[in-house]
PDB file of N, CA and C in Angstrom:
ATOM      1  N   UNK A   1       0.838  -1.179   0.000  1.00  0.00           N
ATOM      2  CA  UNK A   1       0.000   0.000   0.000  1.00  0.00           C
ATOM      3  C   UNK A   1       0.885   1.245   0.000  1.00  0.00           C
ATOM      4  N   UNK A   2       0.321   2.248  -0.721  1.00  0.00           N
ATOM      5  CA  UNK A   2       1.242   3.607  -0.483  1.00  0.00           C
ATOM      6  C   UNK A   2       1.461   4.304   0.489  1.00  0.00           C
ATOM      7  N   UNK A   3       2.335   4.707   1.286  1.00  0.00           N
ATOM      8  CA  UNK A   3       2.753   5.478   2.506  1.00  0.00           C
ATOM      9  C   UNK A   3       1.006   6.294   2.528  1.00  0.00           C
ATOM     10  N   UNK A   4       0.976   7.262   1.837  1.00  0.00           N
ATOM     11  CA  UNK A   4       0.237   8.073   2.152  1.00  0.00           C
ATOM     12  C   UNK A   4      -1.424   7.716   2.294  1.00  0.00           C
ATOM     13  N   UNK A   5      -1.826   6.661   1.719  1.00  0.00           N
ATOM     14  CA  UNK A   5      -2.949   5.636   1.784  1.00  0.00           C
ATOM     15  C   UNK A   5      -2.990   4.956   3.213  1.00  0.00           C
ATOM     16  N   UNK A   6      -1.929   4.919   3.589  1.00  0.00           N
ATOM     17  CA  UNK A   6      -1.796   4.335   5.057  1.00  0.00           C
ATOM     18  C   UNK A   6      -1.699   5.214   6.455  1.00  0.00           C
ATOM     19  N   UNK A   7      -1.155   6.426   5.777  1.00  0.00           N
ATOM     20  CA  UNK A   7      -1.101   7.536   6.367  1.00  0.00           C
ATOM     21  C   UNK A   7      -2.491   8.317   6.930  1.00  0.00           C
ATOM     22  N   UNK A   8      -3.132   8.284   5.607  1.00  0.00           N
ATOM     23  CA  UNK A   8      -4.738   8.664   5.767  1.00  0.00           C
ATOM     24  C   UNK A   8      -5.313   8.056   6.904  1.00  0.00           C
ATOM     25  N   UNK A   9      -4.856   6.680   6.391  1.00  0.00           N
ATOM     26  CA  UNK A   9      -5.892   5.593   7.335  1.00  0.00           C
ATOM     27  C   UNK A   9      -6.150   5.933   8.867  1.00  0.00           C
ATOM     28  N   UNK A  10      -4.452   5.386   8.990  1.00  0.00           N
ATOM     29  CA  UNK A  10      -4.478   5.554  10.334  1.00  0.00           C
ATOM     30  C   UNK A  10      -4.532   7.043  11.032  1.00  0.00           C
ATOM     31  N   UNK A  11      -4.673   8.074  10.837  1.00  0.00           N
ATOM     32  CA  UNK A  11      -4.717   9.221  11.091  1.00  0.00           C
ATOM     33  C   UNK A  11      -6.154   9.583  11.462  1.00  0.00           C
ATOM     34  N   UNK A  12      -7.139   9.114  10.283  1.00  0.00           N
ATOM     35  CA  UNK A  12      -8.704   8.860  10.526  1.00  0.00           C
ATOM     36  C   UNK A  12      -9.462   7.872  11.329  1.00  0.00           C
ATOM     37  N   UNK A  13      -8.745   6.845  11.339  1.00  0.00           N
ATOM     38  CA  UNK A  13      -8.952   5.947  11.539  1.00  0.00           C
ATOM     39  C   UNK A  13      -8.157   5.129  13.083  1.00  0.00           C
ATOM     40  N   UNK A  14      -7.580   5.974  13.993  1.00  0.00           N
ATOM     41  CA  UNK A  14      -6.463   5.846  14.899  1.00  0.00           C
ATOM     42  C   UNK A  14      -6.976   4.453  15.706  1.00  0.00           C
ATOM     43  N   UNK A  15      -5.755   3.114  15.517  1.00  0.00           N
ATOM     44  CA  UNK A  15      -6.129   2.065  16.526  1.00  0.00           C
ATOM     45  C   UNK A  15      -7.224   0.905  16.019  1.00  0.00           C
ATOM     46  N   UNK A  16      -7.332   1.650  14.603  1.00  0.00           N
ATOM     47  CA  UNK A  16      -7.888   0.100  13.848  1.00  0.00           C
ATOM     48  C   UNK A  16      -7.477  -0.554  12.969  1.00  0.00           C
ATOM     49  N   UNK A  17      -7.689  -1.607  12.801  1.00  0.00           N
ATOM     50  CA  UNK A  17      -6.962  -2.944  12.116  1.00  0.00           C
ATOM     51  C   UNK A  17      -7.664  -3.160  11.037  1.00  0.00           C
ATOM     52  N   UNK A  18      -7.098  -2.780   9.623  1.00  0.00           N
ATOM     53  CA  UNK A  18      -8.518  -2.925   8.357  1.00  0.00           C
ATOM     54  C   UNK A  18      -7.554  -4.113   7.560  1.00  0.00           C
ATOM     55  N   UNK A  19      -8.350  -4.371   6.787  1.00  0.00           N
ATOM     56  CA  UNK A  19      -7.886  -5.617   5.564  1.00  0.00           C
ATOM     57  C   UNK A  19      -7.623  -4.746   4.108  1.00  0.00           C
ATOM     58  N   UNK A  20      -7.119  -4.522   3.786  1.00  0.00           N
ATOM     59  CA  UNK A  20      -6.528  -3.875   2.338  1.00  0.00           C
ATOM     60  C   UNK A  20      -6.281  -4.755   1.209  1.00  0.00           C
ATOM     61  N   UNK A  21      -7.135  -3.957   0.001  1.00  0.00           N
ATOM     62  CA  UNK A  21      -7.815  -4.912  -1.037  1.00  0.00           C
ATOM     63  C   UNK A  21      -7.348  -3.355  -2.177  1.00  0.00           C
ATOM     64  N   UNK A  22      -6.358  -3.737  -3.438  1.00  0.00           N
ATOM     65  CA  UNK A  22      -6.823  -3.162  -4.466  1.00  0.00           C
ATOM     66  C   UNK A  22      -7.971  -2.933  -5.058  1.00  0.00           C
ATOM     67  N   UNK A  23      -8.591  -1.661  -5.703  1.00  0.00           N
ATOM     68  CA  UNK A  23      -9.635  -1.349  -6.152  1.00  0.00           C
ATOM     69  C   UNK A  23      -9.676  -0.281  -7.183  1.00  0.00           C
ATOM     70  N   UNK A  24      -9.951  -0.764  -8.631  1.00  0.00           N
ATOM     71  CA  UNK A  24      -9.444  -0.181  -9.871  1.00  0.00           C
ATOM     72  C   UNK A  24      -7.964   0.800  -9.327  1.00  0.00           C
ATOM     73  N   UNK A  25      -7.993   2.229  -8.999  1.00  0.00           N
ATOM     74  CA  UNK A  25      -6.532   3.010  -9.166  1.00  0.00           C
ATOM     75  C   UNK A  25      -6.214   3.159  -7.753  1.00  0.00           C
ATOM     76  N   UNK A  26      -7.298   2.707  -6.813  1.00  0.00           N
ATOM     77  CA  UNK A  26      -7.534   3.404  -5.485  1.00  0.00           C
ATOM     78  C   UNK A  26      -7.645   2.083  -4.599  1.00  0.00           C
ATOM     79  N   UNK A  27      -7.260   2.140  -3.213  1.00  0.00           N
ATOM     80  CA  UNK A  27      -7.283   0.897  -2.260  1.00  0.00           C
ATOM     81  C   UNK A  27      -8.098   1.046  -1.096  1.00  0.00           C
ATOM     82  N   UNK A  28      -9.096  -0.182  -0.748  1.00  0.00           N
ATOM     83  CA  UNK A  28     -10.013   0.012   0.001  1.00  0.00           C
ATOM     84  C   UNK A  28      -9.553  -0.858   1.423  1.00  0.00           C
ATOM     85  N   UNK A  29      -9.859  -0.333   2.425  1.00  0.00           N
ATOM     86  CA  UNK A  29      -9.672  -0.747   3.180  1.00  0.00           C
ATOM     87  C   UNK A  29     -11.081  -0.862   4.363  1.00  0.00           C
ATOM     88  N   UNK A  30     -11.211  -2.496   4.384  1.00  0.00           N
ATOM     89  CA  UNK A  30     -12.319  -3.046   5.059  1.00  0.00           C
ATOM     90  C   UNK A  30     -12.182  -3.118   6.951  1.00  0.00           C
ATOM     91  N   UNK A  31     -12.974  -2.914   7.499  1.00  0.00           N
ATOM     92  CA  UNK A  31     -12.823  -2.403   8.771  1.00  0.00           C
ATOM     93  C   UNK A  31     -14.117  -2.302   9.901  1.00  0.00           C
ATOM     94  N   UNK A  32     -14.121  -2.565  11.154  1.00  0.00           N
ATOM     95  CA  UNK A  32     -15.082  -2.497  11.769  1.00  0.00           C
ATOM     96  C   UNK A  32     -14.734  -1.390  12.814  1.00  0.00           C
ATOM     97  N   UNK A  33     -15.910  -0.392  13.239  1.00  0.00           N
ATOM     98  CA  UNK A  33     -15.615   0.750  13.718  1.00  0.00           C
ATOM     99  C   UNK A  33     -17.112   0.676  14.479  1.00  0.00           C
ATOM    100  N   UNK A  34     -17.124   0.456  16.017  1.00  0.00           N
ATOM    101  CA  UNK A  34     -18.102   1.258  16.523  1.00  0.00           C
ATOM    102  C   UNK A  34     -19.542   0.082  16.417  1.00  0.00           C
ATOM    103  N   UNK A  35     -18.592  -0.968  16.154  1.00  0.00           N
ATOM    104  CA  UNK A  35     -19.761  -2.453  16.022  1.00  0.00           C
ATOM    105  C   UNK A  35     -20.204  -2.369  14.713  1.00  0.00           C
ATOM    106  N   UNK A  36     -20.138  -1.437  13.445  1.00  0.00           N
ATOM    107  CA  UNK A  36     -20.130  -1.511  12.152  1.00  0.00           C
ATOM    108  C   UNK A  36     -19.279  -1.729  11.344  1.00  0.00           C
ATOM    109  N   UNK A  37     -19.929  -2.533  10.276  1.00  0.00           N
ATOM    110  CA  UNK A  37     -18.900  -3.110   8.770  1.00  0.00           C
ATOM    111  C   UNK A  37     -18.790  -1.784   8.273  1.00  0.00           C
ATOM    112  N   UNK A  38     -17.290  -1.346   8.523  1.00  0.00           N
ATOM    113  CA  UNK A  38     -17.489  -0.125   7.078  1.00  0.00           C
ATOM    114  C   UNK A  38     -16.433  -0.136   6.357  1.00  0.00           C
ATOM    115  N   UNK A  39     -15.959   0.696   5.313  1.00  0.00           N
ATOM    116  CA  UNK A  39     -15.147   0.696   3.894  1.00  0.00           C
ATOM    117  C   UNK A  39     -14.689   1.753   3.780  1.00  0.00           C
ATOM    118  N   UNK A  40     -12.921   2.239   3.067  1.00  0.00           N
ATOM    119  CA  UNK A  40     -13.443   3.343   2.797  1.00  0.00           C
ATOM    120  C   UNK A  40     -12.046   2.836   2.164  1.00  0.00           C
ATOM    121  N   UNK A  41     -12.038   3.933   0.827  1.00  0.00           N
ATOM    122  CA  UNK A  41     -11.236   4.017  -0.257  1.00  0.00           C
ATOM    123  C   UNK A  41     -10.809   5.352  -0.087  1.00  0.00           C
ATOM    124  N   UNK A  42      -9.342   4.479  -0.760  1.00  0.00           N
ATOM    125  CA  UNK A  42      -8.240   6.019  -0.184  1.00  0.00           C
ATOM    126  C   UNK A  42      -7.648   5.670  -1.648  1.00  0.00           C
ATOM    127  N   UNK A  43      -6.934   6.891  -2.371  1.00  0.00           N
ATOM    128  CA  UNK A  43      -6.236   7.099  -3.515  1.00  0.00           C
ATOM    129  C   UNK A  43      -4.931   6.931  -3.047  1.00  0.00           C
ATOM    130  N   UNK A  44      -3.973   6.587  -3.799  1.00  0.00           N
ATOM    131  CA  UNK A  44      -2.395   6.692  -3.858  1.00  0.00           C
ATOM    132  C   UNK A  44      -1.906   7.742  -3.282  1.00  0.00           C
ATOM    133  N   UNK A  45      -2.684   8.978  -3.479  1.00  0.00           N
ATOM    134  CA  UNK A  45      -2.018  10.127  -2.311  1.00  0.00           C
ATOM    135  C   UNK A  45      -2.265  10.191  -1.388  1.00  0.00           C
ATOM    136  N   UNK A  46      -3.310   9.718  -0.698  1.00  0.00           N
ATOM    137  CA  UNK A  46      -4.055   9.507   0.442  1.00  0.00           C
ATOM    138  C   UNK A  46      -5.050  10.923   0.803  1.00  0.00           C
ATOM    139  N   UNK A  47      -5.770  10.798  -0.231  1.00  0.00           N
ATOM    140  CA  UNK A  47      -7.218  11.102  -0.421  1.00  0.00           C
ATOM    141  C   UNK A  47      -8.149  10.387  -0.297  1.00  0.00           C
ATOM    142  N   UNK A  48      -8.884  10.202   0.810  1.00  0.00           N
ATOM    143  CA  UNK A  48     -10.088   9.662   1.050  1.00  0.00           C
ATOM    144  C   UNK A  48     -11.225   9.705  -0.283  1.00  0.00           C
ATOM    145  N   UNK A  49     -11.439   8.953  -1.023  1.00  0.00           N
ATOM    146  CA  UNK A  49     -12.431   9.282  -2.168  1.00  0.00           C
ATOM    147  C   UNK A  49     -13.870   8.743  -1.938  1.00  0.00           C
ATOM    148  N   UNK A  50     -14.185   7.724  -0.727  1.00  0.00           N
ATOM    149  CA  UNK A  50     -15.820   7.501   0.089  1.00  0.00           C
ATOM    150  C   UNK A  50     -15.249   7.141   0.687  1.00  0.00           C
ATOM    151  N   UNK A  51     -16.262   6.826   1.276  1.00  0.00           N
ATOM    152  CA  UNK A  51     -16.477   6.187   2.703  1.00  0.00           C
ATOM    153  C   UNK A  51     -17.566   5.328   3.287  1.00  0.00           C
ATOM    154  N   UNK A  52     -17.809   3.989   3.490  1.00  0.00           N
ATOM    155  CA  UNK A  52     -19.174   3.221   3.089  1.00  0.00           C
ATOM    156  C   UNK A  52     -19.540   2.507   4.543  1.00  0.00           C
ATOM    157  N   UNK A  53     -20.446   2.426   4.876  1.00  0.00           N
ATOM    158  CA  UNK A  53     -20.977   2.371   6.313  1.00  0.00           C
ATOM    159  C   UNK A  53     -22.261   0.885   6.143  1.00  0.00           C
ATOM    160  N   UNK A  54     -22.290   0.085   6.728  1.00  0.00           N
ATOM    161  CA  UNK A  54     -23.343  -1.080   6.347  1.00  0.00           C
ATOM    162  C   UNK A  54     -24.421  -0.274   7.351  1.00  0.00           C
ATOM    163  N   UNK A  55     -25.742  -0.316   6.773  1.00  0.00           N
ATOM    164  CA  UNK A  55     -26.740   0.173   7.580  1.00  0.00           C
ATOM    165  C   UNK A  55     -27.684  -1.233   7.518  1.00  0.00           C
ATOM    166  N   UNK A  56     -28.839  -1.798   8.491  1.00  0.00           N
ATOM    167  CA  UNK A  56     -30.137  -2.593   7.881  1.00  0.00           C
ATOM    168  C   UNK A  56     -30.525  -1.909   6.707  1.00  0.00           C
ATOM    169  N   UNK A  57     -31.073  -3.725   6.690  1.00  0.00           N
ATOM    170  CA  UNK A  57     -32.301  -3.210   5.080  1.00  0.00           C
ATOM    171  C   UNK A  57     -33.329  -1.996   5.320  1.00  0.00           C
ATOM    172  N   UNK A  58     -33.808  -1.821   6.786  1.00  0.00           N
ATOM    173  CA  UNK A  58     -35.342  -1.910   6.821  1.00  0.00           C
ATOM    174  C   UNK A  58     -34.531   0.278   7.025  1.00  0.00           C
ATOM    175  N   UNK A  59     -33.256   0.898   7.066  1.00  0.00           N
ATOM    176  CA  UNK A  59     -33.088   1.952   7.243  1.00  0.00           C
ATOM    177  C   UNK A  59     -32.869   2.773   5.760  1.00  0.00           C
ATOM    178  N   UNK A  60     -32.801   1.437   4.759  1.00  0.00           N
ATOM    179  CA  UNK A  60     -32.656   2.391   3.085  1.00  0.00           C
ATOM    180  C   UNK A  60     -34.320   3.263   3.153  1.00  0.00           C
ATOM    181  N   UNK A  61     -33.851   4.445   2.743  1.00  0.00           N
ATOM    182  CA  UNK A  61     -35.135   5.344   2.224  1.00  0.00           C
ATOM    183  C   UNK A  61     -36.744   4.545   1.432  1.00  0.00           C
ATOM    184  N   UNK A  62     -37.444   4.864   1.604  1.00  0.00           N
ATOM    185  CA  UNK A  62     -38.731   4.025   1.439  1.00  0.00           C
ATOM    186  C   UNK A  62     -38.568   4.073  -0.185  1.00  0.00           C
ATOM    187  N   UNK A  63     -37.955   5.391  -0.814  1.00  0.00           N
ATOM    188  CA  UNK A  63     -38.223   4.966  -2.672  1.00  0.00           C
ATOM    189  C   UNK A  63     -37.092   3.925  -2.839  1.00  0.00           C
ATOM    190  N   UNK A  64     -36.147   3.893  -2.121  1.00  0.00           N
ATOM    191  CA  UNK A  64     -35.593   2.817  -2.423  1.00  0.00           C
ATOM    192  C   UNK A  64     -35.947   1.223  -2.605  1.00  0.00           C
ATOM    193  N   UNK A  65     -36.219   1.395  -1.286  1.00  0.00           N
ATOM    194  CA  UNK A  65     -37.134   0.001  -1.066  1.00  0.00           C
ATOM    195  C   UNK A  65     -38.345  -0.558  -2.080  1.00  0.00           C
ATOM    196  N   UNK A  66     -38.973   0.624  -2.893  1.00  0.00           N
ATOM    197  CA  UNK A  66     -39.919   0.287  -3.621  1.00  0.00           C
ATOM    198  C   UNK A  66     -39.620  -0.257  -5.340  1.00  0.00           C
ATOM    199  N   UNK A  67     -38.602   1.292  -5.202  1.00  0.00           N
ATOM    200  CA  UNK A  67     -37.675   0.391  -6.820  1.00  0.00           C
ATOM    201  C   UNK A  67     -37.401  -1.332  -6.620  1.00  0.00           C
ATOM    202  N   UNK A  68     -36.872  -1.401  -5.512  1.00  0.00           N
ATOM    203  CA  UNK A  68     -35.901  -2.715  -5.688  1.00  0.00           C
ATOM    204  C   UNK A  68     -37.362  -3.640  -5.942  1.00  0.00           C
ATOM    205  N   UNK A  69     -38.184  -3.426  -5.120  1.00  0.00           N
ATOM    206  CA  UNK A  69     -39.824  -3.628  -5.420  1.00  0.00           C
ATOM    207  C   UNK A  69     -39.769  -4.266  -6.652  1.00  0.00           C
ATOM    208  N   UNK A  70     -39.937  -3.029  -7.728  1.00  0.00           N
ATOM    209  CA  UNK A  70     -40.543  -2.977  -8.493  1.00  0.00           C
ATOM    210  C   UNK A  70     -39.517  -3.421  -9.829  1.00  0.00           C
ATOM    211  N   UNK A  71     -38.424  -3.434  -9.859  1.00  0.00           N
ATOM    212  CA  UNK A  71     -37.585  -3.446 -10.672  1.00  0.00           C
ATOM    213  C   UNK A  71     -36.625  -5.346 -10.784  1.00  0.00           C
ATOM    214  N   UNK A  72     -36.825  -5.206  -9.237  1.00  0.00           N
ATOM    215  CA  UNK A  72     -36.401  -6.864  -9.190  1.00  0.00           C
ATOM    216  C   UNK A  72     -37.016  -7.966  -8.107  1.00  0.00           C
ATOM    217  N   UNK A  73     -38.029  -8.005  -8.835  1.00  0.00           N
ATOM    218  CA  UNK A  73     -39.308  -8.341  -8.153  1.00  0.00           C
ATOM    219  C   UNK A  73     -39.083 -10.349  -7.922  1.00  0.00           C
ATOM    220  N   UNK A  74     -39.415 -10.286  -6.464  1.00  0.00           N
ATOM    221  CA  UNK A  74     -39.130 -11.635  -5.769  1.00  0.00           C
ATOM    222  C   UNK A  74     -37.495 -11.571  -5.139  1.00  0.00           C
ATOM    223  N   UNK A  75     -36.933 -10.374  -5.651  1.00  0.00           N
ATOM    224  CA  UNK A  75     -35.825 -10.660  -4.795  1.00  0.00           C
ATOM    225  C   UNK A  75     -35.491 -10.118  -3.435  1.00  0.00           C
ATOM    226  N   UNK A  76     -34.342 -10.479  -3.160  1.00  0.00           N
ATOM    227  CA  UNK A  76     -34.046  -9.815  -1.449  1.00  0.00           C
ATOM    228  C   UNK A  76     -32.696  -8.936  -1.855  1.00  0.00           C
ATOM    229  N   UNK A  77     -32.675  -7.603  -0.757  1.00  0.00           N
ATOM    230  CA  UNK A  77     -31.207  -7.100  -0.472  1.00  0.00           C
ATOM    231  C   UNK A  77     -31.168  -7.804   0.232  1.00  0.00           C
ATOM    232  N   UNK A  78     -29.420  -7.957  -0.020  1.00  0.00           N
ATOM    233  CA  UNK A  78     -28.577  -8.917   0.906  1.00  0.00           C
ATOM    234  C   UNK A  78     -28.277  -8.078   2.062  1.00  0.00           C
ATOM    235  N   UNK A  79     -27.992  -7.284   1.555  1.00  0.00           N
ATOM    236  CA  UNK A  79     -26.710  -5.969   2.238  1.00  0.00           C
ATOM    237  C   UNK A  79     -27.412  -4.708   1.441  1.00  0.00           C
ATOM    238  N   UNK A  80     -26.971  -3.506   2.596  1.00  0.00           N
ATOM    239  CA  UNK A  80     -27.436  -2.358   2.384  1.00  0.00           C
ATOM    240  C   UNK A  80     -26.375  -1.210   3.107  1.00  0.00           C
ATOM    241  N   UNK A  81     -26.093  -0.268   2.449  1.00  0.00           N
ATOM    242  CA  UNK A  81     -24.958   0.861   2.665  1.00  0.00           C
ATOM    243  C   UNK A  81     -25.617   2.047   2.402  1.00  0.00           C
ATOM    244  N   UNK A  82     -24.854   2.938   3.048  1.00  0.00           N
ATOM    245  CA  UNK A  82     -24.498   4.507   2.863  1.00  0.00           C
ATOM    246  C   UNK A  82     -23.394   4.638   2.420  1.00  0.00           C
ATOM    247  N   UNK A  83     -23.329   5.716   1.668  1.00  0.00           N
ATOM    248  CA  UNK A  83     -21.779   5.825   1.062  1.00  0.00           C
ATOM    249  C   UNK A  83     -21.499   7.470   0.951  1.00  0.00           C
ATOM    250  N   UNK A  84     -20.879   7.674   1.506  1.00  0.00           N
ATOM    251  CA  UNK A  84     -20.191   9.023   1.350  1.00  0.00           C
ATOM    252  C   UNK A  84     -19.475   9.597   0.599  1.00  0.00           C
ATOM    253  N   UNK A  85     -19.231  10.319   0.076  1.00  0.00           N
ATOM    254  CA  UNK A  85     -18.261  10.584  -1.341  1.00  0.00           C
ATOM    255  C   UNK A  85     -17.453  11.812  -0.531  1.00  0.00           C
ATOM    256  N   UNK A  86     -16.149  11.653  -1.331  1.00  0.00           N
ATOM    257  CA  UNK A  86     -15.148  13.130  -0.686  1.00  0.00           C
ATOM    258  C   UNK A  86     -15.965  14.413  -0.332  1.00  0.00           C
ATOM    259  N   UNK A  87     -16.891  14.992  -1.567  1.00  0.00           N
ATOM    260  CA  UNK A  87     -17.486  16.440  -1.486  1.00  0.00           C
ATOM    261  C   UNK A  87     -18.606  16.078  -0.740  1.00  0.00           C
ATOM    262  N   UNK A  88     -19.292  14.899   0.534  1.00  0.00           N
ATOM    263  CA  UNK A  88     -19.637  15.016   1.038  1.00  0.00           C
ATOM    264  C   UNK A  88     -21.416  14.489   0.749  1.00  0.00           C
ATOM    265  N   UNK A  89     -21.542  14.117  -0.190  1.00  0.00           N
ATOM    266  CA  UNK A  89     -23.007  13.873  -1.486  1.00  0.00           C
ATOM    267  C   UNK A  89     -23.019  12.337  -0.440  1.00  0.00           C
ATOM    268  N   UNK A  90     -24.086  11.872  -0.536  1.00  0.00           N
ATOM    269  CA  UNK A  90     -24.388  10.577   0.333  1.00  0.00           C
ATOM    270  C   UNK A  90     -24.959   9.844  -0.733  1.00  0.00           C
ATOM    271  N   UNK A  91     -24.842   8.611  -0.599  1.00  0.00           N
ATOM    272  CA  UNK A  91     -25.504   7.307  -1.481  1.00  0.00           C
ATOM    273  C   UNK A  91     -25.772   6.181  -1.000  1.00  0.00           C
ATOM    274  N   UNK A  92     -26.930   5.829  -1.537  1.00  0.00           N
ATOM    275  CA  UNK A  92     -27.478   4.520  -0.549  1.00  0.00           C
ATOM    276  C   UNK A  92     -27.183   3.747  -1.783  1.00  0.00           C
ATOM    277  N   UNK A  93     -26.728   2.378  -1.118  1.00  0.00           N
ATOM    278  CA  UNK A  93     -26.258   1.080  -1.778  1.00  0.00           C
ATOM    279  C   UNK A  93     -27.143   0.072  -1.489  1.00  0.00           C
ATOM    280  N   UNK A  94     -27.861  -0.866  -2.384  1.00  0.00           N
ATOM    281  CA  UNK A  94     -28.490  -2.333  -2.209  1.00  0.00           C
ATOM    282  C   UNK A  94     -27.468  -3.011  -2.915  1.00  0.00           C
ATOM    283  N   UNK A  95     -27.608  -4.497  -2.162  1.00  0.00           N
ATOM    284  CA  UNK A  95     -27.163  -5.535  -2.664  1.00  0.00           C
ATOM    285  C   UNK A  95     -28.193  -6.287  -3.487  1.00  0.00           C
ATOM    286  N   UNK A  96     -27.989  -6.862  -4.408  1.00  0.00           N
ATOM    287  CA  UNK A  96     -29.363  -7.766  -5.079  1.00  0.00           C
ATOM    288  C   UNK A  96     -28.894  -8.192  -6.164  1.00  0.00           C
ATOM    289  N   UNK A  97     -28.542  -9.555  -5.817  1.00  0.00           N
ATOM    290  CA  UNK A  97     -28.357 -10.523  -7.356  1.00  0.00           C
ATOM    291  C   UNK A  97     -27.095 -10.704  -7.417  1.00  0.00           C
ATOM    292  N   UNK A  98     -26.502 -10.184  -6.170  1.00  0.00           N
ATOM    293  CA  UNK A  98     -25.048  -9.820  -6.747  1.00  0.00           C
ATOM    294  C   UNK A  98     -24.731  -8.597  -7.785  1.00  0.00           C
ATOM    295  N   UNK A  99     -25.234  -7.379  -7.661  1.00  0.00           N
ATOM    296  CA  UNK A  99     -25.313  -6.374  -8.249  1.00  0.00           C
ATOM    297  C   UNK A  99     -25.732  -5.386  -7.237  1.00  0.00           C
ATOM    298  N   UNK A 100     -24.588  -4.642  -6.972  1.00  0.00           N
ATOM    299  CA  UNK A 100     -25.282  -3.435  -6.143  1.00  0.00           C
ATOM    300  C   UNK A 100     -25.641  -2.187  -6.863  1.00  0.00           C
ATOM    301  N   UNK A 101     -27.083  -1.946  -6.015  1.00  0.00           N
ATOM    302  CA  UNK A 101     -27.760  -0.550  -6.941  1.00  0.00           C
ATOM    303  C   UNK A 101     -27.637   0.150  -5.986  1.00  0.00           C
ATOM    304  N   UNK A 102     -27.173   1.006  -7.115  1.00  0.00           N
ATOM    305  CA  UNK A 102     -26.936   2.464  -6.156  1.00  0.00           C
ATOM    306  C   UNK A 102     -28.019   3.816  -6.395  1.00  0.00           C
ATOM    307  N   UNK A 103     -28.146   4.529  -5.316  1.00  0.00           N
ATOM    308  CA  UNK A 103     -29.128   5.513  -5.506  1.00  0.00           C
ATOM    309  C   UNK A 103     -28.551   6.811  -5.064  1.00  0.00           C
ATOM    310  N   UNK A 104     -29.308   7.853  -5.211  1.00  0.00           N
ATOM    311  CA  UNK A 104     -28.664   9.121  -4.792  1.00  0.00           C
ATOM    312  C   UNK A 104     -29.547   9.168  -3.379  1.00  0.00           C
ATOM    313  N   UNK A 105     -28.906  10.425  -2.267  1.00  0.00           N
ATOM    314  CA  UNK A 105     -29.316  10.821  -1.607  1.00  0.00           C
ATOM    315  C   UNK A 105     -30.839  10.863  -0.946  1.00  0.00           C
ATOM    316  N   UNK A 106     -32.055  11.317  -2.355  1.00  0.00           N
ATOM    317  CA  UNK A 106     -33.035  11.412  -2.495  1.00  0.00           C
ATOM    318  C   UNK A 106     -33.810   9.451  -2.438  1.00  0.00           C
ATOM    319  N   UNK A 107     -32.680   8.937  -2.469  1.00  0.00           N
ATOM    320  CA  UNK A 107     -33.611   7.270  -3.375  1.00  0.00           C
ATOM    321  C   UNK A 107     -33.604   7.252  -4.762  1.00  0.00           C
ATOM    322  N   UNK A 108     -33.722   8.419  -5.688  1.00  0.00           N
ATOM    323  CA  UNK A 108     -33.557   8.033  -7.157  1.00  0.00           C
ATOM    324  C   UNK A 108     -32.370   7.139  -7.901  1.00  0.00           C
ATOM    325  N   UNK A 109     -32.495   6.405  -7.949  1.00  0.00           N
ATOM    326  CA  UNK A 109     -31.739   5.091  -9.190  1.00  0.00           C
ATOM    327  C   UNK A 109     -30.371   5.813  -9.491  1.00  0.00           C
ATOM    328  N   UNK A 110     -29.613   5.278  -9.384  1.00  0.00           N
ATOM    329  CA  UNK A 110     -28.279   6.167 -10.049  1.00  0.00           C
ATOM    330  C   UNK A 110     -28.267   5.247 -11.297  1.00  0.00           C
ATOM    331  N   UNK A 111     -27.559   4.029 -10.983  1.00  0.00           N
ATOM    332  CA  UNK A 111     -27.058   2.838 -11.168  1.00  0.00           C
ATOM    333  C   UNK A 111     -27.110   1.306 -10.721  1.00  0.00           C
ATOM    334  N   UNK A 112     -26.399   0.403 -11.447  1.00  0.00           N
ATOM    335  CA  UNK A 112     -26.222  -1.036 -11.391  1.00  0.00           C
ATOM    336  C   UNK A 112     -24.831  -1.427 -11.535  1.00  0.00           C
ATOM    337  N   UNK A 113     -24.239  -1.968 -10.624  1.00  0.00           N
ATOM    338  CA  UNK A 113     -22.949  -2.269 -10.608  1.00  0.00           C
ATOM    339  C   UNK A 113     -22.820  -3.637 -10.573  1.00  0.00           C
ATOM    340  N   UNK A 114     -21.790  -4.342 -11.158  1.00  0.00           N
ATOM    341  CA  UNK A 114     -21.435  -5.596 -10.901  1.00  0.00           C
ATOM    342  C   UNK A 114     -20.700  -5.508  -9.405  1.00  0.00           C
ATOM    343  N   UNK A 115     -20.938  -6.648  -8.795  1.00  0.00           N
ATOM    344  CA  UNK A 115     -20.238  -7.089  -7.086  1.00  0.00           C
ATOM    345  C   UNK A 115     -19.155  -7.248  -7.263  1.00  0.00           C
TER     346      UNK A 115
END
């Protein structure tokens, strides 16, 4: 990992023990904080670029809950996130199918990501 990726970490992060995983240009480091699963991706300079927090199913926003409804119908979220971005913009994450959908702030649909 890069000095300064590690630097970040532990600076934010003082006294925890994460698992470090390449991720396309940027490295994520998996971690429990406070009795929560959370994530957060740091760049080569050690720029924090999110930050991802596991929340319950039953705390994603209600339009969320209804897309997944309506869009992939009979299935279950596995897993469900908040995600923080550097400038601070929030995003809720479902798991489903092995594809996490992501939404904006509001619940509107961003995207579909492969797992």
């Amino acid at each position: 990992m890069p000095v300064a990726a590690k630097q970040t970490f532990e600076k934010n992060y003082s006294g925890i023990k994460g698992t470090w995983d390449k991720e396309d240009n940027n490295y994520e480091v998996s971690f429990k904080k406070d009795g929560k699963d959370m994530s957060v991706v740091i760049n080569e300079s050690g720029t924090i670029v999110e930050t991802e927090t596991d929340i319950p199913v039953t705390d994603l926003p209600a339009t969320v809950l209804d897309y997944i409804k309506q869009h992939y119908q009979g299935k279950e979220i596995k897993e469900a996130s908040t995600i923080t971005k550097a400038n601070g913009a929030v995003n809720y994450e479902a798991e489903v199918d092995d594809k996490d959908v992501i939404f904006d702030a509001n619940g509107k649909f961003i995207e579909e990501e492969k797992d």
